[in-house]
C-alpha atoms as a PDB file:
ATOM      1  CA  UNK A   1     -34.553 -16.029 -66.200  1.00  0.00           C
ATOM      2  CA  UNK A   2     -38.005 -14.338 -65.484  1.00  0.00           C
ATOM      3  CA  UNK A   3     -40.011 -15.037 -62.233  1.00  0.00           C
ATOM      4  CA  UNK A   4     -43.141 -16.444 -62.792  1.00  0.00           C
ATOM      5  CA  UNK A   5     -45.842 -13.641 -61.777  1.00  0.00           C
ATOM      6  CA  UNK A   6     -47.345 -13.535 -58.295  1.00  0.00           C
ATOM      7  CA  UNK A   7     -50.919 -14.879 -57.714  1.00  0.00           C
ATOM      8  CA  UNK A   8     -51.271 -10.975 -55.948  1.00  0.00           C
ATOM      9  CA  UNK A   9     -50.654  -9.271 -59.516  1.00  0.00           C
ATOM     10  CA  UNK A  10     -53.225 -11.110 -60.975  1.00  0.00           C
ATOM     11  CA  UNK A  11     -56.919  -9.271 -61.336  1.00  0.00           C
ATOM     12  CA  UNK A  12     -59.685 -10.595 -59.052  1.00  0.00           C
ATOM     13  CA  UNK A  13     -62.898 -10.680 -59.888  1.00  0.00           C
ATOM     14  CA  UNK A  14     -65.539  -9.320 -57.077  1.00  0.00           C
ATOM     15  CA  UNK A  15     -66.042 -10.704 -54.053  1.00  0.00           C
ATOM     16  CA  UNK A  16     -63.031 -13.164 -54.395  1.00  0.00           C
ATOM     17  CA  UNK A  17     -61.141 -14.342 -51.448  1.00  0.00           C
ATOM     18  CA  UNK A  18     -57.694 -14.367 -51.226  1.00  0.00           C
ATOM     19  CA  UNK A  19     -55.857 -16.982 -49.172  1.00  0.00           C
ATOM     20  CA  UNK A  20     -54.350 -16.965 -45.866  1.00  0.00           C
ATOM     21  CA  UNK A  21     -50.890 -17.599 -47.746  1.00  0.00           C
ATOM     22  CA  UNK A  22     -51.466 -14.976 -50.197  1.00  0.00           C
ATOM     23  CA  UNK A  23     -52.412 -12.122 -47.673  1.00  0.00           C
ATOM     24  CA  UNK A  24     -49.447 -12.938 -45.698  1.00  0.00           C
ATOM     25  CA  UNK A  25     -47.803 -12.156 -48.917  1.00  0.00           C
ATOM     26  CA  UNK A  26     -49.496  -8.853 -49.006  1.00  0.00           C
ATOM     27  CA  UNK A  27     -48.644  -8.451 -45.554  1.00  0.00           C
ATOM     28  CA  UNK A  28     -44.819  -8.758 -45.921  1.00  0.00           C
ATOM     29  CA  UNK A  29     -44.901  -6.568 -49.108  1.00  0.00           C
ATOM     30  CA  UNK A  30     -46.378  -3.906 -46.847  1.00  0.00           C
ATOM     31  CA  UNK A  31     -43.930  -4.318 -44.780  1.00  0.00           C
ATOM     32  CA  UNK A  32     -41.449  -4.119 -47.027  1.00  0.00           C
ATOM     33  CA  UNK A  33     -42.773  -1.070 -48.622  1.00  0.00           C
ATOM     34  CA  UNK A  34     -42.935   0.759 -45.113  1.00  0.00           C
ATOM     35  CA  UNK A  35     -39.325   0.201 -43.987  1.00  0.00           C
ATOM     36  CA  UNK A  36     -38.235   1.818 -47.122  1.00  0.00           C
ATOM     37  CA  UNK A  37     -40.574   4.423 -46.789  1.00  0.00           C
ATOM     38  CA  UNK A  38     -39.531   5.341 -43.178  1.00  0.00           C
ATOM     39  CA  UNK A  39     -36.054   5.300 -45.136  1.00  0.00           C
ATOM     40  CA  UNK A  40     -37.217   7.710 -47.494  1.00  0.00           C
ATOM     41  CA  UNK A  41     -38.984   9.426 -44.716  1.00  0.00           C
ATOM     42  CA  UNK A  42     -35.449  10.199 -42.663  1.00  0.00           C
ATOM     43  CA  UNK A  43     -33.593  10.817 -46.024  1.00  0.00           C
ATOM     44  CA  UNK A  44     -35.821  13.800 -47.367  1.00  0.00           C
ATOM     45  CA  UNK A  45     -35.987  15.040 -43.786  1.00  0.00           C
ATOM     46  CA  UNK A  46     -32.524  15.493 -43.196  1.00  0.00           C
ATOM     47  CA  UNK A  47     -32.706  16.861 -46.430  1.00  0.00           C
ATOM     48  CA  UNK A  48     -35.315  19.773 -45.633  1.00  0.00           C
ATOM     49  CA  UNK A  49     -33.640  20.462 -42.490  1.00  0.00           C
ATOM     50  CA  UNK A  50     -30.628  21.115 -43.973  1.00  0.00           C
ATOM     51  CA  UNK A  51     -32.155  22.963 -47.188  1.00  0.00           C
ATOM     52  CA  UNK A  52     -33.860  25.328 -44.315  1.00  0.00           C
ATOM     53  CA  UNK A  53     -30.850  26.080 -42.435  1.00  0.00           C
ATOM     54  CA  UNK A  54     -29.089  27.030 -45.748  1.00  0.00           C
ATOM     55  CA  UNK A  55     -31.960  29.404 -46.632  1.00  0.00           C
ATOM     56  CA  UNK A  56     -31.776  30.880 -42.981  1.00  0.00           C
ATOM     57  CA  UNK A  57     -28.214  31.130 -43.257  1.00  0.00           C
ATOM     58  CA  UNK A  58     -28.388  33.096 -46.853  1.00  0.00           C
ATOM     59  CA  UNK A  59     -30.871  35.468 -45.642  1.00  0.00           C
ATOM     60  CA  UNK A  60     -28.449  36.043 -42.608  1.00  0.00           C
ATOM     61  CA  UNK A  61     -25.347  36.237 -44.888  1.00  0.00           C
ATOM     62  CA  UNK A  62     -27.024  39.025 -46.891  1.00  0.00           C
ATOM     63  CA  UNK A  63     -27.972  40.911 -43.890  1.00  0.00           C
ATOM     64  CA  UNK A  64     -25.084  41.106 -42.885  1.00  0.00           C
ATOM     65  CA  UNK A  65     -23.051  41.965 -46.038  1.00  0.00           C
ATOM     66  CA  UNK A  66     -25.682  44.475 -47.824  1.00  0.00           C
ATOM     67  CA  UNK A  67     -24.981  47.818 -48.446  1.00  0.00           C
ATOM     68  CA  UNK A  68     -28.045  49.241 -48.430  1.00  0.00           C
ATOM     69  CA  UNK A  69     -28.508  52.419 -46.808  1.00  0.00           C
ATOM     70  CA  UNK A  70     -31.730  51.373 -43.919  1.00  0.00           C
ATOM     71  CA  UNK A  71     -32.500  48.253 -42.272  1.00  0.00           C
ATOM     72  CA  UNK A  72     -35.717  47.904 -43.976  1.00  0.00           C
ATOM     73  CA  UNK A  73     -33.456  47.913 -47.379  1.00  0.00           C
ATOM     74  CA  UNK A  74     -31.242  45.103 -46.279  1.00  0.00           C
ATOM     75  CA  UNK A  75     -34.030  42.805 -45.045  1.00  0.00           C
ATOM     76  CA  UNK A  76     -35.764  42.889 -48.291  1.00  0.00           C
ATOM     77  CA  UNK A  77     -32.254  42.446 -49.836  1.00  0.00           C
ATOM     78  CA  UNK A  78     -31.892  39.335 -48.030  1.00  0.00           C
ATOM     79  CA  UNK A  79     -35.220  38.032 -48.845  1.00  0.00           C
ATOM     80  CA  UNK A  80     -34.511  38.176 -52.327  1.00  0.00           C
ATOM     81  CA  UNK A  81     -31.564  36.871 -51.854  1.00  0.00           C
ATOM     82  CA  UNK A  82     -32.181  33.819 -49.576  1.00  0.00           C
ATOM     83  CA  UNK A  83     -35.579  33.463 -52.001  1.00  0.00           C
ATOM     84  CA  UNK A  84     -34.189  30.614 -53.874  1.00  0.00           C
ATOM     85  CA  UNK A  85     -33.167  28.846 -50.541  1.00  0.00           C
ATOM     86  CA  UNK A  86     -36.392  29.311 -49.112  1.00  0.00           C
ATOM     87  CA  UNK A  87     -37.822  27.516 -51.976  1.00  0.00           C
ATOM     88  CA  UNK A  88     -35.969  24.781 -51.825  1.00  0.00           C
ATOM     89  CA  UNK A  89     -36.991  24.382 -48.136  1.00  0.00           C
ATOM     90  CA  UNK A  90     -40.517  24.433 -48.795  1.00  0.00           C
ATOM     91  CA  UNK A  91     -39.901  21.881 -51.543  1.00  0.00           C
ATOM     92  CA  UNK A  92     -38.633  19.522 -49.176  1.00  0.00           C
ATOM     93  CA  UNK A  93     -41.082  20.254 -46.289  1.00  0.00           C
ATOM     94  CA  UNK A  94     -43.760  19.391 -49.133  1.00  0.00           C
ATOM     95  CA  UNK A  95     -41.803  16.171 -49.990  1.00  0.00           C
ATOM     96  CA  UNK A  96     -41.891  15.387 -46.323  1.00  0.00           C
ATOM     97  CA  UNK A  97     -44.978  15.538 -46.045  1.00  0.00           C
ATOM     98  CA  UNK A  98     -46.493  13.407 -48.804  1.00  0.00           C
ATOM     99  CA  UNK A  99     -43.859  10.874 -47.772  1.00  0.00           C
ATOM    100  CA  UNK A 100     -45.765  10.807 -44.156  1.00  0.00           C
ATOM    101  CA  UNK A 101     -49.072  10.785 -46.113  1.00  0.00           C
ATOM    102  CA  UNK A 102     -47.798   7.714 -48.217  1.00  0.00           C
ATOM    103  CA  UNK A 103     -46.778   5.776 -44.653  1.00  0.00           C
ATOM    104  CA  UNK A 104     -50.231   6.643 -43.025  1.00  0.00           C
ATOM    105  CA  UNK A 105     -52.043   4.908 -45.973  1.00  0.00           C
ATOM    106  CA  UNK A 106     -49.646   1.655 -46.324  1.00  0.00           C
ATOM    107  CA  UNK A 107     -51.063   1.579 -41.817  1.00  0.00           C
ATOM    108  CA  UNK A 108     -54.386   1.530 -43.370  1.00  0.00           C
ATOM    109  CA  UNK A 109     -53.473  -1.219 -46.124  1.00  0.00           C
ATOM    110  CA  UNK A 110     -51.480  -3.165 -43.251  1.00  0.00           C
ATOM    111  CA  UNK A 111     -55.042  -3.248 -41.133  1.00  0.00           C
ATOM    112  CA  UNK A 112     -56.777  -4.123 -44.332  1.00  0.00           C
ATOM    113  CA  UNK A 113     -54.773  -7.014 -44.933  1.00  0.00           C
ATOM    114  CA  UNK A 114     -54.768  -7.920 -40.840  1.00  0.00           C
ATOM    115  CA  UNK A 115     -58.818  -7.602 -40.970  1.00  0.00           C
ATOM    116  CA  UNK A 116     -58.626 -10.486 -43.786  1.00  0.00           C
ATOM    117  CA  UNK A 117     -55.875 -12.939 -41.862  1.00  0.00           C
ATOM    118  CA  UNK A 118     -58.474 -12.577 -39.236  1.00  0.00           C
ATOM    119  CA  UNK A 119     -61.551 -12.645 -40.900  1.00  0.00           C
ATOM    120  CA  UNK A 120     -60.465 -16.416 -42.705  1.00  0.00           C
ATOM    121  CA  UNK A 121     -59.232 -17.850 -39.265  1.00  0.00           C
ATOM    122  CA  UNK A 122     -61.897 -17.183 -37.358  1.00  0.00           C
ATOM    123  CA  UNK A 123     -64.524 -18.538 -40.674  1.00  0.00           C
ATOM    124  CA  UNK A 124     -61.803 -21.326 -40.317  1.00  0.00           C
ATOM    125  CA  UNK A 125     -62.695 -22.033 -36.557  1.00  0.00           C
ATOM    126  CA  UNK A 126     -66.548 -21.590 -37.100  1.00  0.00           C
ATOM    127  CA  UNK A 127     -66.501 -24.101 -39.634  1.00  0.00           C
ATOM    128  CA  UNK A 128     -63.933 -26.652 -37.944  1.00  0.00           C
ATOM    129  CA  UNK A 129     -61.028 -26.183 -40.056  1.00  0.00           C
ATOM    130  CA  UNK A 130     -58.795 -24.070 -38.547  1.00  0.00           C
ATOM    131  CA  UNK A 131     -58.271 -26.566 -35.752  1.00  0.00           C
END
């Protein structure tokens, strides 16, 4: 069994109004949406943390266990070692990052919707309704 669709996924045509009811809806959507994007947020975090510390601890590794003959050797031996690592770090840091991005914009859609609860109550209470 199929749920009807919402009236939110329906097009608008310009300059229509949505409902106090239906931007509540939008409102708890956004909600929605930014807990598990705070979720995601923490997950891909831990995730680039630990994808750094792996890369730092290859390049270390290799330091360590190289056999070449000068130091300069066996820091460039780590670095193509650990390269991979690194990578993978910067991957994540990227991933990170857009994930903040994404939760910055749903704060802008949350105000959006906010501005409209508050623009129809207070055309409610200069027209007498919203009494």
């Amino acid at each position: 069994m199929t749920t009807p669709p919402s009236p939110l996924d329906e097009p608008r045509s310009p300059g229509e109004v949505y409902s106090p009811r239906e931007a509540a809806d939008v409102m708890v959507r956004i909600q929605r949406i930014r807990r598990h994007t705070i979720d995601e947020l923490v997950r891909l975090g831990t995730e680039a943390a630990a994808k750094r510390r792996d890369a730092v601890k290859a390049k270390a590794r290799q330091q360590l266990t190289s056999r070449q003959s000068t130091v300069e050797d066996r820091k460039a031996d780590a670095v193509l070692t650990s390269a991979d690592a690194a990578y993978e770090a910067e991957v994540a840091d990227v991933l990170v990052d857009a994930c903040k991005k994404s939760l910055f914009l749903l704060g802008d859609d949350w105000e959006t919707a906010r501005s409209i609860g508050a623009n129809e109550r207070a055309e409610q209470n200069a027209t007498g309704f919203g009494s």
